[in-house]
Each structure stands twice: as structure tokens, then as C-alpha cells.
N, C-alpha and C. Protein backbone atom coordinates (compact mmCIF):
# COMPACT_ATOMS: atom_id res chain seq x y z
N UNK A 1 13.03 -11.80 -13.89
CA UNK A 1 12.46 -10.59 -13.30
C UNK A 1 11.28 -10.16 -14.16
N UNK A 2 10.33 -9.87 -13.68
CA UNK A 2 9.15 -9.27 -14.19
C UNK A 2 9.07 -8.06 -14.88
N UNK A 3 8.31 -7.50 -16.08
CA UNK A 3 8.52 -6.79 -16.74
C UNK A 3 7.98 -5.45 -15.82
N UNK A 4 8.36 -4.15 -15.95
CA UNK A 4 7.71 -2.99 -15.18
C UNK A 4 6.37 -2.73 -15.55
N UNK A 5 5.53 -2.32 -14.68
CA UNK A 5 3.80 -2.46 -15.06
C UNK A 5 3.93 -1.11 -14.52
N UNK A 6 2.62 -0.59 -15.88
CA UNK A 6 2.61 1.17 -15.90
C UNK A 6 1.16 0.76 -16.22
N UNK A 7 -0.41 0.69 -15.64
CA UNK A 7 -1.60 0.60 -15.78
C UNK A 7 -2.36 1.72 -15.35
N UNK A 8 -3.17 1.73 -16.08
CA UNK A 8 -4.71 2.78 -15.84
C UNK A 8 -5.81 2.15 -15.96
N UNK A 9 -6.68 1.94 -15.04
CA UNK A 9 -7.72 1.16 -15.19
C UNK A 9 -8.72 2.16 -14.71
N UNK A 10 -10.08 1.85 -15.33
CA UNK A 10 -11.23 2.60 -14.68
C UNK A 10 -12.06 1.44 -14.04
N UNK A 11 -12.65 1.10 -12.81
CA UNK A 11 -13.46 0.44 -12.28
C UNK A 11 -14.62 0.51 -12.86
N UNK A 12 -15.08 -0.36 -13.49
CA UNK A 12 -16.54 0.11 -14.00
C UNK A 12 -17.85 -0.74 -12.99
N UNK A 13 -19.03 0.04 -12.86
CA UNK A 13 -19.83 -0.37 -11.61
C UNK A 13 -20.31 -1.59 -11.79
N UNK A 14 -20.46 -2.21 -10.85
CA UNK A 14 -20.64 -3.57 -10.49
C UNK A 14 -19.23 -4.14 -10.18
N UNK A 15 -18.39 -3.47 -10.86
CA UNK A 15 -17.10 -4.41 -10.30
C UNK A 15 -16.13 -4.39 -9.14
N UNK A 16 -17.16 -3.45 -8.59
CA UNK A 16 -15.97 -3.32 -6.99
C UNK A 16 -16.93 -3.76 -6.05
N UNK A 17 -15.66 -4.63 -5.04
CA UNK A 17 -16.39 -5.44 -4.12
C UNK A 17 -16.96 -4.86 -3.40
N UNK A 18 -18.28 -5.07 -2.66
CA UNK A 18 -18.84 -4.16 -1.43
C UNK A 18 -17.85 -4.49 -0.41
N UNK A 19 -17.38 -3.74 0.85
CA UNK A 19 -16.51 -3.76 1.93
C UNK A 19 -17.08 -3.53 2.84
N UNK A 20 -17.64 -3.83 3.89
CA UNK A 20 -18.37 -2.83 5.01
C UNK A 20 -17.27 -1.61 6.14
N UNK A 21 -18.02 -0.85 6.33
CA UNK A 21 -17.26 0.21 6.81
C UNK A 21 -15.96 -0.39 7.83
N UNK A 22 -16.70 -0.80 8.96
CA UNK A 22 -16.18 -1.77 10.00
C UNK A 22 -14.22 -2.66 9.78
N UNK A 23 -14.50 -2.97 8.69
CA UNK A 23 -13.84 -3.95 7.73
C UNK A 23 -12.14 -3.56 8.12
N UNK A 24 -10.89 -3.73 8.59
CA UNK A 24 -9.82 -3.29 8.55
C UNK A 24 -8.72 -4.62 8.01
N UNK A 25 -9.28 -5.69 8.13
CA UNK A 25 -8.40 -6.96 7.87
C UNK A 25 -9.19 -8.44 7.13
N UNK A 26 -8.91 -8.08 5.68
CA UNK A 26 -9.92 -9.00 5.05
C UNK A 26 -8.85 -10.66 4.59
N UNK A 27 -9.52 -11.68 4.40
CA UNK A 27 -8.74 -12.63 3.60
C UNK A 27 -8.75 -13.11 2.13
N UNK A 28 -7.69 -12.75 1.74
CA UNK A 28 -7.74 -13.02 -0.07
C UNK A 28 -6.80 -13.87 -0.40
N UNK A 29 -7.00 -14.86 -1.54
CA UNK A 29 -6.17 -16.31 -1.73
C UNK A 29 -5.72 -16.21 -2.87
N UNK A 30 -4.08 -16.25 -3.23
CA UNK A 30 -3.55 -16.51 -3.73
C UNK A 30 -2.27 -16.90 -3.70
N UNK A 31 -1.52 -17.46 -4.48
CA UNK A 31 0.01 -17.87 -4.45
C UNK A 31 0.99 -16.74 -3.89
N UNK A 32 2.06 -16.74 -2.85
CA UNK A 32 2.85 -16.03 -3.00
C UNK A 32 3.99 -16.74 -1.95
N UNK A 33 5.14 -16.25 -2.71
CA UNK A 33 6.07 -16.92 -2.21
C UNK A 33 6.86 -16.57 -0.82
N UNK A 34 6.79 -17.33 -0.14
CA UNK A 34 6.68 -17.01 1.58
C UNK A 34 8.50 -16.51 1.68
N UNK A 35 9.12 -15.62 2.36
CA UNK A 35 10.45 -15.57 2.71
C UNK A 35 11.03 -15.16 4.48
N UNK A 36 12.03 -15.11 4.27
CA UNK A 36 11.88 -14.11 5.73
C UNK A 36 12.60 -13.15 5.93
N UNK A 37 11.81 -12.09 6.35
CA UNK A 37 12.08 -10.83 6.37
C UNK A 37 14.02 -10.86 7.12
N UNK A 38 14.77 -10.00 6.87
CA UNK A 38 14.51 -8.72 5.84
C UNK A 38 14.97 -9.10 4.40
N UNK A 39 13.97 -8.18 3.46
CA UNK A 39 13.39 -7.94 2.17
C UNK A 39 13.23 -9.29 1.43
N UNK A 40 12.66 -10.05 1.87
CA UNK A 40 11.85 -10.90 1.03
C UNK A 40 12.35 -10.35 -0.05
N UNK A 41 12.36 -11.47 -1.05
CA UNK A 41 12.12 -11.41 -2.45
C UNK A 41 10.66 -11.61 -3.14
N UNK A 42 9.96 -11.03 -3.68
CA UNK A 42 8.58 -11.03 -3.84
C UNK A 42 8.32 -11.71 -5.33
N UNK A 43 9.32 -11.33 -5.94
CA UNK A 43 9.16 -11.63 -7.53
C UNK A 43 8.90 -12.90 -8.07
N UNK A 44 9.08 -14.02 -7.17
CA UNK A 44 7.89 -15.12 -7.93
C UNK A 44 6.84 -15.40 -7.54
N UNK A 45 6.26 -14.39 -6.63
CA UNK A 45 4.79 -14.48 -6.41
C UNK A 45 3.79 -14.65 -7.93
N UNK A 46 2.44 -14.88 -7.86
CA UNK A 46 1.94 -15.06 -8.65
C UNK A 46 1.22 -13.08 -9.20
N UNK A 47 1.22 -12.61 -9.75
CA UNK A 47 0.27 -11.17 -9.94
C UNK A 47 -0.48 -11.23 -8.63
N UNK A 48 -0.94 -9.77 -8.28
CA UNK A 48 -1.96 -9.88 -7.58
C UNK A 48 -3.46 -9.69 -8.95
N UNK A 49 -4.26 -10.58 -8.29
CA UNK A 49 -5.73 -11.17 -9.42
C UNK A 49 -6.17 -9.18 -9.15
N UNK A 50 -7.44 -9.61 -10.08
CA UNK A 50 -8.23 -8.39 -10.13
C UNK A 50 -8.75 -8.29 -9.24
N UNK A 51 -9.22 -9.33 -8.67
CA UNK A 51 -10.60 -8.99 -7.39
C UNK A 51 -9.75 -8.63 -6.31
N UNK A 52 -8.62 -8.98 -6.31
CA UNK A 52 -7.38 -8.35 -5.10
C UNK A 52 -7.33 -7.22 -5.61
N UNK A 53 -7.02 -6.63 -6.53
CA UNK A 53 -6.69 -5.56 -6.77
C UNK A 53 -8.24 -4.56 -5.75
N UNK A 54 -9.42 -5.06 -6.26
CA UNK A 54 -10.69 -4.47 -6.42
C UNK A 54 -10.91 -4.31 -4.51
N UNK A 55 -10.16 -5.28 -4.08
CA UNK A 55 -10.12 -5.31 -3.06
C UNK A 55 -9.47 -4.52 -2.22
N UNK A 56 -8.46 -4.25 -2.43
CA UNK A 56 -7.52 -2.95 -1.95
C UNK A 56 -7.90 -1.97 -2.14
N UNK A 57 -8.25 -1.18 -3.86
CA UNK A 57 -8.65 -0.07 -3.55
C UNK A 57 -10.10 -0.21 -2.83
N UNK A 58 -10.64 -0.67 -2.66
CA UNK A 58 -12.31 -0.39 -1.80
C UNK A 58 -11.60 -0.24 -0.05
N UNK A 59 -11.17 -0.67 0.06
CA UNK A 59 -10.28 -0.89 1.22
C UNK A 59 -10.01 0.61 1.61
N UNK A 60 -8.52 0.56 0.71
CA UNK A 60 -8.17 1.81 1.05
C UNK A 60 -8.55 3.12 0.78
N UNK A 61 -10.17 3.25 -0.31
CA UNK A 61 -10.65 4.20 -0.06
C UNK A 61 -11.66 4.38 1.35
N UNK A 62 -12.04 2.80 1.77
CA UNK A 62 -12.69 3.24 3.07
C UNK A 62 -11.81 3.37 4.41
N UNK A 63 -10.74 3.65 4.14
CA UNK A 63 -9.35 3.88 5.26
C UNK A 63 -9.54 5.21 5.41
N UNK A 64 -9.46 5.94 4.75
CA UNK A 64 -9.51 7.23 4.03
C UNK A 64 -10.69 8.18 4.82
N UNK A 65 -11.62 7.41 4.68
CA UNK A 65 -12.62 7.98 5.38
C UNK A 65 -12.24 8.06 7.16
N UNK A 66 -11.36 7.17 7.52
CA UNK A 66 -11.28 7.56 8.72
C UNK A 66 -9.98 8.59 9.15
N UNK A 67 -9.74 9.01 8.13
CA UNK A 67 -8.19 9.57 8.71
C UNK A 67 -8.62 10.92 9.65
N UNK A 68 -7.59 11.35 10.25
CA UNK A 68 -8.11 12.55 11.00
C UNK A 68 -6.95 13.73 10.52
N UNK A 69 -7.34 14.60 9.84
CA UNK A 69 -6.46 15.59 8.94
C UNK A 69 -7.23 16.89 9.25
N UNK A 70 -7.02 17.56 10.45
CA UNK A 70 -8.36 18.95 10.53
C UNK A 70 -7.32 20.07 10.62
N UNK A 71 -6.28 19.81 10.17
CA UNK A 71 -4.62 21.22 9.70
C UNK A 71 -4.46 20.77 8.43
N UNK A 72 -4.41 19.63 7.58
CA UNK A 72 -4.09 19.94 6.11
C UNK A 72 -5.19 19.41 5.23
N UNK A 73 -6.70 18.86 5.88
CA UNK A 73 -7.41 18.55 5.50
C UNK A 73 -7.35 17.94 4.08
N UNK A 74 -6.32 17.04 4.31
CA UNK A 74 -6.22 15.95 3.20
C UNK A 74 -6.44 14.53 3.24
N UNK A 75 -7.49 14.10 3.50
CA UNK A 75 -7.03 12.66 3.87
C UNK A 75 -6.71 11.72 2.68
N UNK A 76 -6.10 10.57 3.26
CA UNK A 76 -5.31 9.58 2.55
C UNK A 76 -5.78 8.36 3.35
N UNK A 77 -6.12 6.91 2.61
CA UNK A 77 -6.25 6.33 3.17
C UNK A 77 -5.21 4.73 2.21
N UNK A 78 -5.23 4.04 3.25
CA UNK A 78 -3.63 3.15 2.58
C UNK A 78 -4.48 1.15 2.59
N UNK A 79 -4.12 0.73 1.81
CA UNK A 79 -4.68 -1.06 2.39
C UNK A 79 -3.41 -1.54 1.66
N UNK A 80 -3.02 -2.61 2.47
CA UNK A 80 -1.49 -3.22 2.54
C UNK A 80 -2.07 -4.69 2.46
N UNK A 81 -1.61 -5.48 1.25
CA UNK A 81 -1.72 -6.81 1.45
C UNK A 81 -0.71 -7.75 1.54
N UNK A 82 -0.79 -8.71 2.71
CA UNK A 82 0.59 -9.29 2.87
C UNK A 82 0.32 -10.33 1.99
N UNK A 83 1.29 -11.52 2.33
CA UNK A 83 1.88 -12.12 1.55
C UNK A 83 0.78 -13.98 1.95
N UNK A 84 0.80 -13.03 3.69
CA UNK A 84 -0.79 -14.24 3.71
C UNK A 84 -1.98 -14.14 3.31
N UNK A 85 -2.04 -13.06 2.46
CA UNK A 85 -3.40 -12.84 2.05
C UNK A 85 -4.17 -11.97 2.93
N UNK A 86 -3.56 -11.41 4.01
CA UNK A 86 -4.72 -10.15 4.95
C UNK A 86 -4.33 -9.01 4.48
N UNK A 87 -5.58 -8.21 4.55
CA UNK A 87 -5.08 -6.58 4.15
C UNK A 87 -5.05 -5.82 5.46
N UNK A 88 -4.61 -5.08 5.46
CA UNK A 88 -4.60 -3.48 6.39
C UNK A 88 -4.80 -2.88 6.23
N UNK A 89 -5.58 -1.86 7.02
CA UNK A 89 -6.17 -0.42 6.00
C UNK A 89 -5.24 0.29 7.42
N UNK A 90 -4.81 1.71 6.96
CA UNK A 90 -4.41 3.42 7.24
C UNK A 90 -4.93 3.89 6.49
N UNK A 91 -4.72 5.20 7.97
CA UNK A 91 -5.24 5.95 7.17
C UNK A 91 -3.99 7.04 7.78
N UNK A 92 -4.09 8.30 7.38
CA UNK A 92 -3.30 9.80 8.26
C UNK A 92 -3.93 9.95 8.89
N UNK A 93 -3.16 10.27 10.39
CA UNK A 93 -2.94 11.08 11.24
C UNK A 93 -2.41 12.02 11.83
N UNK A 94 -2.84 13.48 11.72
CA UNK A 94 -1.69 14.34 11.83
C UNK A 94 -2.03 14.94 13.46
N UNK A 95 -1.12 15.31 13.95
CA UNK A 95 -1.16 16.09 15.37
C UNK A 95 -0.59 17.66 15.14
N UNK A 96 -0.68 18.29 16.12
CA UNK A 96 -0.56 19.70 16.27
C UNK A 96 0.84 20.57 16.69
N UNK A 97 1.56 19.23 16.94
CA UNK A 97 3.06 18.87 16.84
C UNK A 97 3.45 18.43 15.11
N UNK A 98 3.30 19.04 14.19
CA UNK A 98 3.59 18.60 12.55
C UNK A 98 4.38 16.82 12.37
N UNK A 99 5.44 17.35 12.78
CA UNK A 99 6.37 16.09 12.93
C UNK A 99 5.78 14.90 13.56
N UNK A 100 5.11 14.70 14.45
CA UNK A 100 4.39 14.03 14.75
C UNK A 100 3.19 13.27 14.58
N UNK A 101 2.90 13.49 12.79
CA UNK A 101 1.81 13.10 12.17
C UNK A 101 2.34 12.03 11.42
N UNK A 102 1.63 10.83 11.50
CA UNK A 102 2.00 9.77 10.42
C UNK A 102 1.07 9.66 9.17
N UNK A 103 1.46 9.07 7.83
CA UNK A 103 1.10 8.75 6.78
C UNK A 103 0.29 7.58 7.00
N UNK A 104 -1.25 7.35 5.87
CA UNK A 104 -1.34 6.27 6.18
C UNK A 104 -0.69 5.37 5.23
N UNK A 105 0.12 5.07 4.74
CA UNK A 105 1.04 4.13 4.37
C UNK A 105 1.71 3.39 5.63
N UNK A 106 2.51 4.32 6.33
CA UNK A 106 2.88 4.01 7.28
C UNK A 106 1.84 3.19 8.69
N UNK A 107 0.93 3.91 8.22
CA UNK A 107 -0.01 3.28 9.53
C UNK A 107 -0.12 1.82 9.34
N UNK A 108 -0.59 1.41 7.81
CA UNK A 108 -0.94 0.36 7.67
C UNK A 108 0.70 -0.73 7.64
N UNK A 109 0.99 -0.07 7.53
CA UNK A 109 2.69 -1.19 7.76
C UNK A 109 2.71 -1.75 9.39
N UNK A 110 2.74 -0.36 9.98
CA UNK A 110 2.73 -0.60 11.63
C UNK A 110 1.62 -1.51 11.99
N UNK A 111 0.70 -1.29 11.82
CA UNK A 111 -1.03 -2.27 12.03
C UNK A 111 -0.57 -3.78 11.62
N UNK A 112 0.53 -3.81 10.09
CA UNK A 112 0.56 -5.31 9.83
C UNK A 112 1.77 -5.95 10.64
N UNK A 113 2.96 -4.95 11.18
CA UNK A 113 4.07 -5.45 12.20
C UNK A 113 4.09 -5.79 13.52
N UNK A 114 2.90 -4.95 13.69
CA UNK A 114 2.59 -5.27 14.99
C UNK A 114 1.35 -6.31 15.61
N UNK A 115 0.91 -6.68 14.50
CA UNK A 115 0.08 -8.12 14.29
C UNK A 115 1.05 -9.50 13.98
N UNK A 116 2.35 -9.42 13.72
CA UNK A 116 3.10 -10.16 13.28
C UNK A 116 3.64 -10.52 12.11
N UNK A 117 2.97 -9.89 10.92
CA UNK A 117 3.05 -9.77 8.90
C UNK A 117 4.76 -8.97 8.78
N UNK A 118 5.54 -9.34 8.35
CA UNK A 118 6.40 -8.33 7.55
C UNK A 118 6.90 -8.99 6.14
N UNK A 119 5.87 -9.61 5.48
CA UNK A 119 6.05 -10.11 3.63
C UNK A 119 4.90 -9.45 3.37
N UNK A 120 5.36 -8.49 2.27
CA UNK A 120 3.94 -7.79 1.76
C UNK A 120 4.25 -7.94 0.55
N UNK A 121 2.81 -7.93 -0.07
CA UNK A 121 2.86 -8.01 -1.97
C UNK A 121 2.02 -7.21 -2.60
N UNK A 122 1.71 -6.40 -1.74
CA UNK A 122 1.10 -4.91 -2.81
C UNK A 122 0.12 -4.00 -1.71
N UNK A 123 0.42 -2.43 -2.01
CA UNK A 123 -0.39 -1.73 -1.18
C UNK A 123 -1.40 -0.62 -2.20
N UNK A 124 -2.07 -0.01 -1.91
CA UNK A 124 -2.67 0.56 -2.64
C UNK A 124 -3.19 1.81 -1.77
N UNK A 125 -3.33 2.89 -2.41
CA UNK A 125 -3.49 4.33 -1.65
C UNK A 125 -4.61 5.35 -2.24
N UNK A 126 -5.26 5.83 -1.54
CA UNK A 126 -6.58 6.51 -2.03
C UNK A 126 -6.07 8.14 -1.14
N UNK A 127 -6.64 9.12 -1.81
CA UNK A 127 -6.78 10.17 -1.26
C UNK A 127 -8.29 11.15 -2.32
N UNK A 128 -7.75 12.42 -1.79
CA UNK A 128 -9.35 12.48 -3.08
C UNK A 128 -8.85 13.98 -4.16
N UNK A 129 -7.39 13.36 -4.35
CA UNK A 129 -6.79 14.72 -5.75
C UNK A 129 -7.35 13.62 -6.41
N UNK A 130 -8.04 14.92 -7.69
CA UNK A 130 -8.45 14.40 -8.91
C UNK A 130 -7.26 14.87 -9.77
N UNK A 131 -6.64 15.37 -9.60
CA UNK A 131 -5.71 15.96 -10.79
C UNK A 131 -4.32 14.26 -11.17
N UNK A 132 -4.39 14.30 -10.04
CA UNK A 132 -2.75 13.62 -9.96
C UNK A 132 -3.05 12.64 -9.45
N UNK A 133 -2.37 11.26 -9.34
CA UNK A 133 -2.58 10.03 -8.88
C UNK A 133 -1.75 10.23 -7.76
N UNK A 134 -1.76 9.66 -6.50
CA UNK A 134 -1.82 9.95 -5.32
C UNK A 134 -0.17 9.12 -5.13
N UNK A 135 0.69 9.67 -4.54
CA UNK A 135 1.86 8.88 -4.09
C UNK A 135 2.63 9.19 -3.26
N UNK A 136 3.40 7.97 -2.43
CA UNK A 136 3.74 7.66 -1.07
C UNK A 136 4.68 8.85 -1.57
N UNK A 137 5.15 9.52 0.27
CA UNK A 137 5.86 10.26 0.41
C UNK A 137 7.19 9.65 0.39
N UNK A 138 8.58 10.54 0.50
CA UNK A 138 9.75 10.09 0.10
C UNK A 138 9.74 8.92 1.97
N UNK A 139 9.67 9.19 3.07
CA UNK A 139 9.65 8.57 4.37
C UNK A 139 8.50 7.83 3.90
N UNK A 140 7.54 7.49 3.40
CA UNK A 140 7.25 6.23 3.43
C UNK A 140 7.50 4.98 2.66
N UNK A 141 8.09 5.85 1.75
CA UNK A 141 8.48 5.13 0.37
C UNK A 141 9.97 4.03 1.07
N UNK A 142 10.53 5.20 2.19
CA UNK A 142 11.67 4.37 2.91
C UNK A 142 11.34 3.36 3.91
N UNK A 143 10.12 3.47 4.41
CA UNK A 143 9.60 2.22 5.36
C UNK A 143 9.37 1.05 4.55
N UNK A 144 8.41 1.27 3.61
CA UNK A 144 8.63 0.26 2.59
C UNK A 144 9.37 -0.80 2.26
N UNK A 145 10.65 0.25 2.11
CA UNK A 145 11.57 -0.35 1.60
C UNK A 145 12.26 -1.37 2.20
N UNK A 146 12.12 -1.37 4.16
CA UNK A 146 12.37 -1.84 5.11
C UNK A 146 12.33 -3.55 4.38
N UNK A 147 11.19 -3.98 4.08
CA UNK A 147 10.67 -4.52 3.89
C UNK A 147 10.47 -5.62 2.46
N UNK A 148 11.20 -4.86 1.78
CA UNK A 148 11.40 -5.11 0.46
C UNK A 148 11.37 -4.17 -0.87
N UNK A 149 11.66 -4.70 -1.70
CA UNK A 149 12.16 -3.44 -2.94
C UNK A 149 11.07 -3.99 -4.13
N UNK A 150 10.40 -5.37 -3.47
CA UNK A 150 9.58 -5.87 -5.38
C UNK A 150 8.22 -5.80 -4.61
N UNK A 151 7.54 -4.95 -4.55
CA UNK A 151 6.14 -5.37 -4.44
C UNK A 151 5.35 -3.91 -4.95
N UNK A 152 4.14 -4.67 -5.23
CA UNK A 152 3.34 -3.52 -6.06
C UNK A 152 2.84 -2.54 -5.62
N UNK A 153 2.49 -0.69 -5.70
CA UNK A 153 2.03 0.52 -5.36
C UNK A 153 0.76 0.86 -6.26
N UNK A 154 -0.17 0.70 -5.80
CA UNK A 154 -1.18 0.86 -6.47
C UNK A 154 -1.44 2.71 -6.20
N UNK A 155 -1.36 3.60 -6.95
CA UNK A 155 -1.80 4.98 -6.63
C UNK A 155 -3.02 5.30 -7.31
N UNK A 156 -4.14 5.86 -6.77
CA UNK A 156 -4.96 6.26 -7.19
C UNK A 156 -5.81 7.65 -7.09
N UNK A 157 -7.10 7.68 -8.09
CA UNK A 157 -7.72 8.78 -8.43
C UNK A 157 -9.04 8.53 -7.64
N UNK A 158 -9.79 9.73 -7.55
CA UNK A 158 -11.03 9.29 -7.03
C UNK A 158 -12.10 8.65 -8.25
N UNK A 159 -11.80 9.02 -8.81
CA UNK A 159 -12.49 8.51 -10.18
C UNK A 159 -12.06 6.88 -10.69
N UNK A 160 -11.33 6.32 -9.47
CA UNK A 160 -11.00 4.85 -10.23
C UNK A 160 -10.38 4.56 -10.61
N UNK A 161 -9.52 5.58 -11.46
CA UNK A 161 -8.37 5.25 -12.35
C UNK A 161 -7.18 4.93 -11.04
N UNK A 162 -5.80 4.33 -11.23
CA UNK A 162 -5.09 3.65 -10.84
C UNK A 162 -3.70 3.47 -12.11
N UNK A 163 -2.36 3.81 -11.53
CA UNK A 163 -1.14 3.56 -12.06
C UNK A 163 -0.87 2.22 -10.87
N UNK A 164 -0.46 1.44 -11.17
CA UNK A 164 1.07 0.56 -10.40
C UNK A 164 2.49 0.77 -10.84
N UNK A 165 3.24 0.92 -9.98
CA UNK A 165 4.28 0.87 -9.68
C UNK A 165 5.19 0.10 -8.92
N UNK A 166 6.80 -0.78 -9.14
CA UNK A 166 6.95 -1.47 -8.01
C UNK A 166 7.80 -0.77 -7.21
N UNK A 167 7.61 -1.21 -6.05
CA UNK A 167 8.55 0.22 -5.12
C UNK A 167 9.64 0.59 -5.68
N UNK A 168 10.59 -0.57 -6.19
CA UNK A 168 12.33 -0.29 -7.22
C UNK A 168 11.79 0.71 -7.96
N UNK A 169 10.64 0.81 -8.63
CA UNK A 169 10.78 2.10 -9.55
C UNK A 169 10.31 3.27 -8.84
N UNK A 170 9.54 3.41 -7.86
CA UNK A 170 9.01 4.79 -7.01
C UNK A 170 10.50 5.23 -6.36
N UNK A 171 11.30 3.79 -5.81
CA UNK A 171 12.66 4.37 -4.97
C UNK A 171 14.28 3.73 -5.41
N UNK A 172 14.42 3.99 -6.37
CA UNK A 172 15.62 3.27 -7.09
C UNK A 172 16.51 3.63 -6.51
N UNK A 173 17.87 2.97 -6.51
CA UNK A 173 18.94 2.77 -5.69
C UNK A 173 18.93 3.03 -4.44
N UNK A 174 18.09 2.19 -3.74
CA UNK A 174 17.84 2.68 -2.54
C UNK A 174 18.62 1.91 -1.07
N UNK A 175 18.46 2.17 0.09
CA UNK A 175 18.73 1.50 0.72
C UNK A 175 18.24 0.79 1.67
N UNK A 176 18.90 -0.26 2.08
CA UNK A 176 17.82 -1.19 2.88
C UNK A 176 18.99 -1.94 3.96
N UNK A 177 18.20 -2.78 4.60
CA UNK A 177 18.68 -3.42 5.83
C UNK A 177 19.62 -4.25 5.33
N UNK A 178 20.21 -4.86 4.19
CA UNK A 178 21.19 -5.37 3.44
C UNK A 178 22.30 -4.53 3.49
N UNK A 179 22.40 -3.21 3.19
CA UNK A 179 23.21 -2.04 3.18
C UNK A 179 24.23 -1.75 4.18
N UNK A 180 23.10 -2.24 5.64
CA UNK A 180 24.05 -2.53 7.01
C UNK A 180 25.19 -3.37 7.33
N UNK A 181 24.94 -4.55 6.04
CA UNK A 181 25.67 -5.81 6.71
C UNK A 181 27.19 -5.67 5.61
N UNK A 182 26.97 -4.46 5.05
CA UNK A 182 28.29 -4.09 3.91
C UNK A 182 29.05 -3.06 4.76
N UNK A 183 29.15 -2.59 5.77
CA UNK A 183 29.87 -1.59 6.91
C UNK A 183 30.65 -2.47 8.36
């Protein structure tokens, strides 16, 4: 098992990839170990590289830009990379019905399930608090989980900086579609 990763990085310029606005599903190459859902085991994938990393957040800060938030005027924007190497960008959407607003965490899960993806190996999340690094809500943290318990949470600042987290540590003892087959 892999050791727990607690990082802060600052992007320094030149090193983030250009993305064009347009952009919702990019391809990035690396090793990862294929399973089948439900919850993959993720943990002998290879790291996700830097330029993946560099790649997600540009991603999911240009997700962000599209969210539509005009009651809590927060947007959040989400990029999900599976396990084939495509990303997904969400963003939030909230409606005028409360309950009826989704996260973009969630968006970008739905965007990759309903394309056919359910092995993911790291998501990453932009919003624009400078104070606090940005993190999935307790309901998305549980969709997630749908999905698996080892893959990486990239949270971030507008300023660049970035913690990871793997979901086991954002949602420990949690439950999952395994849980069912013990009843």
C-alpha cells in the first residue's frame, strides 16, 4: 500500500499546460491498472506524472468557469481522470429548487458514466476561496466512493497551491457497494 501523500505545490509560470476553453475530454498516457468496477483497486497504478497533474488542475479551473451558481455564487469546477487516460471537467449547477443542484464533482463522474468510464485515478477541484483549499462535499465524497476508496483528490487554491488526498483519507470507514453483499 502506498504511503499517504499530504502536498503543496505552487505552479510556477510556464508550467501549466495551455487548455483551450472548448476542451472537456483530453488524452493523457500513463500506466494504470485496469479492474472492474465495483471499486477497482487503484493502488498499483503508476503516480499520476506532473504534467497530469498540470493537466487537471487547468482543466478543472476552466470547468469552473462554466458553472452556473447565480443563489450561492460560488463556483466550483471538477476534472476527473480515468483510468484510460480521459479527463472530465464539472462544473456546479444549482437550481431554484436547492436540493436539486449538483456538485461539480458529481457532474464530472456522471459525464464519465455515462460515456462508459467507471475506473478513475484522480480528480482535482478548483473553486476561487483563497483562504482554504477547496473540498468535496460529504455526498460527493459518497459518489466517489461508489467507485472506489484509492484514488487521488487534488484540492485547490486559486493561487496554485494544491493538497492531495486519497479518498480513504477524505472518507474513512466508509461504505461502498461491497457493504451490500455482507446483508
Amino acid at each position: 500500500m502506498r504511503e499517504s501523500c499530504f502536498l503543496i505545490h505552487r505552479l510556477q509560470k510556464g508550467q501549466v499546460l495551455q487548455i483551450p476553453v472548448s476542451v472537456t475530454m483530453a488524452q493523457v498516457q500513463y500506466d494504470c491498472s485496469r479492474g472492474n468496477h465495483p471499486n477497482v483497486s487503484n493502488s498499483t497504478a503508476s503516480p499520476v506524472g506532473h504534467k497530469q497533474i498540470q493537466l487537471l488542475l487547468n482543466v478543472c479551473k476552466e470547468a469552473k468557469k462554466s458553472a452556473y451558481c447565480p443563489y450561492s455564487h460560488f463556483p466550483v469546477g471538477a476534472a476527473l481522470l480515468t483510468c484510460d487516460g480521459k479527463i472530465f471537467s464539472g462544473c456546479n449547477v444549482e437550481n431554484a429548487c436547492y436540493p436539486l443542484g449538483i456538485c461539480a464533482e458529481r457532474t464530472a463522474i456522471q459525464k464519465a458514466v455515462s460515456e462508459g468510464y467507471v475506473n478513475f485515478r484522480a480528480m482535482a477541484i478548483a473553486s476561487n476561496t483563497e483562504d482554504d483549499f477547496i473540498v468535496p462535499c460529504g455526498a460527493c465524497r459518497q459518489v466517489m466512493r461508489e467507485f472506489s476508496r484509492d484514488w487521488d483528490i487534488y484540492m485547490t487554491k486559486p493561487d496554485g497551491t494544491y493538497i492531495v488526498k486519497t479518498l480513504q483519507e477524505l472518507l474513512p470507514l466508509s461504505f461502498g457497494p461491497e457493504d451490500l453483499k455482507k446483508f
